[in-house]
Protein backbone atom coordinates (compact mmCIF):
# COMPACT_ATOMS: atom_id res chain seq x y z
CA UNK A 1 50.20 -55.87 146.57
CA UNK A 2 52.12 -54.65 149.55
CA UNK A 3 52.78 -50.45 149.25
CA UNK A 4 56.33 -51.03 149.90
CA UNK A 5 56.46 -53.45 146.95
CA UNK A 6 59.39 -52.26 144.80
CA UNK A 7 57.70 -51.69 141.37
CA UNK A 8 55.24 -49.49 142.28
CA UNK A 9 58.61 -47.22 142.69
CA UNK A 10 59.92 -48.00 139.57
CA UNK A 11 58.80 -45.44 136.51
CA UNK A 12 58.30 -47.95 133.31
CA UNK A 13 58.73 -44.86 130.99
CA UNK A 14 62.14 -44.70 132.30
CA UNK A 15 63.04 -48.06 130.94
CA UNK A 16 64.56 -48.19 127.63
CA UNK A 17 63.24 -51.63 126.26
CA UNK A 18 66.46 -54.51 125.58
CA UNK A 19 67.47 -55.03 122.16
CA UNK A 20 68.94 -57.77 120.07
CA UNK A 21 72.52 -56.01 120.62
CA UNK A 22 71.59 -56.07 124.28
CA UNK A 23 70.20 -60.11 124.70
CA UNK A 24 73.71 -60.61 122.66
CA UNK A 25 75.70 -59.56 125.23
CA UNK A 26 74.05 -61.45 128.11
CA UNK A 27 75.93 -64.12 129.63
CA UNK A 28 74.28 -66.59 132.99
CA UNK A 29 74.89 -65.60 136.16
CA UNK A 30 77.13 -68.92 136.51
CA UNK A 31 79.67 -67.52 133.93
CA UNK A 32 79.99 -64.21 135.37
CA UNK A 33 83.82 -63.82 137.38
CA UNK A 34 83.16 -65.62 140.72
CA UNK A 35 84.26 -62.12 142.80
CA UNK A 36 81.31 -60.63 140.73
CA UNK A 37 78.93 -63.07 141.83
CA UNK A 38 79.65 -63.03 144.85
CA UNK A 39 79.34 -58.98 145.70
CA UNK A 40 76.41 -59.81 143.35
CA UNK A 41 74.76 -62.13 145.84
CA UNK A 42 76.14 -59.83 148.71
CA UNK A 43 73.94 -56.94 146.96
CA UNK A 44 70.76 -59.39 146.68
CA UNK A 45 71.14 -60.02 150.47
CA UNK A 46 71.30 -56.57 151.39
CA UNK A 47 74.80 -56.71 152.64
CA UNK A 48 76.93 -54.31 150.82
CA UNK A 49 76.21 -50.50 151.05
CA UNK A 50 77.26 -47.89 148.19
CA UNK A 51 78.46 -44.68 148.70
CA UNK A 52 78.08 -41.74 146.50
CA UNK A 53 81.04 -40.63 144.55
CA UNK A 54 83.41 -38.79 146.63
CA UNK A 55 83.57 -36.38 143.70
CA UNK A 56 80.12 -35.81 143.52
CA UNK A 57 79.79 -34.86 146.72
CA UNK A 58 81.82 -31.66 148.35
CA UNK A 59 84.17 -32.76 150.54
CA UNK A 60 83.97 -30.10 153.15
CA UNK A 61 80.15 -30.45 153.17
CA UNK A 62 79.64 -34.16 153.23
CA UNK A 63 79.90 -36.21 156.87
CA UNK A 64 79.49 -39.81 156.77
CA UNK A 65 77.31 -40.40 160.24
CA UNK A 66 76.11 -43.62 161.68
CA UNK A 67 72.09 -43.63 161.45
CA UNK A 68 69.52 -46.38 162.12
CA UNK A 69 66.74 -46.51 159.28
CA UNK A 70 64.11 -49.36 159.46
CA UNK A 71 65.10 -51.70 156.56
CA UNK A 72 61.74 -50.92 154.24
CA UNK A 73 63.15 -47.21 153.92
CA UNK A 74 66.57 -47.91 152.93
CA UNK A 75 64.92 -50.67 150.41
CA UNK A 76 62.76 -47.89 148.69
CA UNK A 77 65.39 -45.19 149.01
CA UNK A 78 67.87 -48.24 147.12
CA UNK A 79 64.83 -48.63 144.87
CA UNK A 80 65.29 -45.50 143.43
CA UNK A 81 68.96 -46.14 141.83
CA UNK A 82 72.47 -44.69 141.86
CA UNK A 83 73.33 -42.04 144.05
CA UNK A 84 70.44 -43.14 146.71
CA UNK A 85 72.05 -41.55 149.55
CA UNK A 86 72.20 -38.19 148.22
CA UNK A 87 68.42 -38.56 147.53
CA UNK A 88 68.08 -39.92 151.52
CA UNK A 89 70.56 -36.55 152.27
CA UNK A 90 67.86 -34.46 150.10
CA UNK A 91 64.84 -35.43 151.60
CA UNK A 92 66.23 -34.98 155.03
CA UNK A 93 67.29 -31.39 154.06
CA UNK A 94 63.73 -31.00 152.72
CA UNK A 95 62.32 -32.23 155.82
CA UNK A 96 64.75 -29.63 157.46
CA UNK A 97 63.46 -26.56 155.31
CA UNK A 98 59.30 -27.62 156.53
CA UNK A 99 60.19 -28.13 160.07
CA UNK A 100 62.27 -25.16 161.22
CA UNK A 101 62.87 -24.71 164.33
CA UNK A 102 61.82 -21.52 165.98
């Protein structure tokens, strides 16, 4: 399987498994609201980007800059979960903190 391949990023521990309450509650995809399905699909394509909670993040801190990241990276950055970008704004300060200029 390819290394990029989403589940090898994904920690099965961290799962909790679905219970009856849970399968309950499921609806199909076809009965969801149509503006849900749609960002929905939007999401699947790759089209809509989240941003981190403006109150997460400080405001006088945080800059919102245009970057160009190959699509695999953003995928297994995404892969991770919520709050991706701050984990993409982590490992760059990381990266940062190794490579000091001198």
């Amino acid at each position: 399987m390819d290394s990029n391949y989403v589940d090898n990023l994904i920690d099965d521990d961290e799962i909790p498994e679905l219970t009856d309450a849970d399968f309950a509650k499921m609806v199909p995809f076809s009965e969801l609201p149509p503006d849900l399905q749609h960002t929905l699909r939007e999401i699947q394509r790759g089209n809509v980007t989240f941003r981190p909670d403006p109150a997460s993040a400080s405001a006088s801190d945080a800059e919102q800059v245009p970057v160009n990241v190959s699509r695999s990276v953003v995928e297994r950055f995404q892969a991770t979960g919520a709050e991706w970008e701050s984990k993409v704004d982590a490992a760059l300060r990381q990266w940062l903190d190794e490579h000091q200029a001198s």
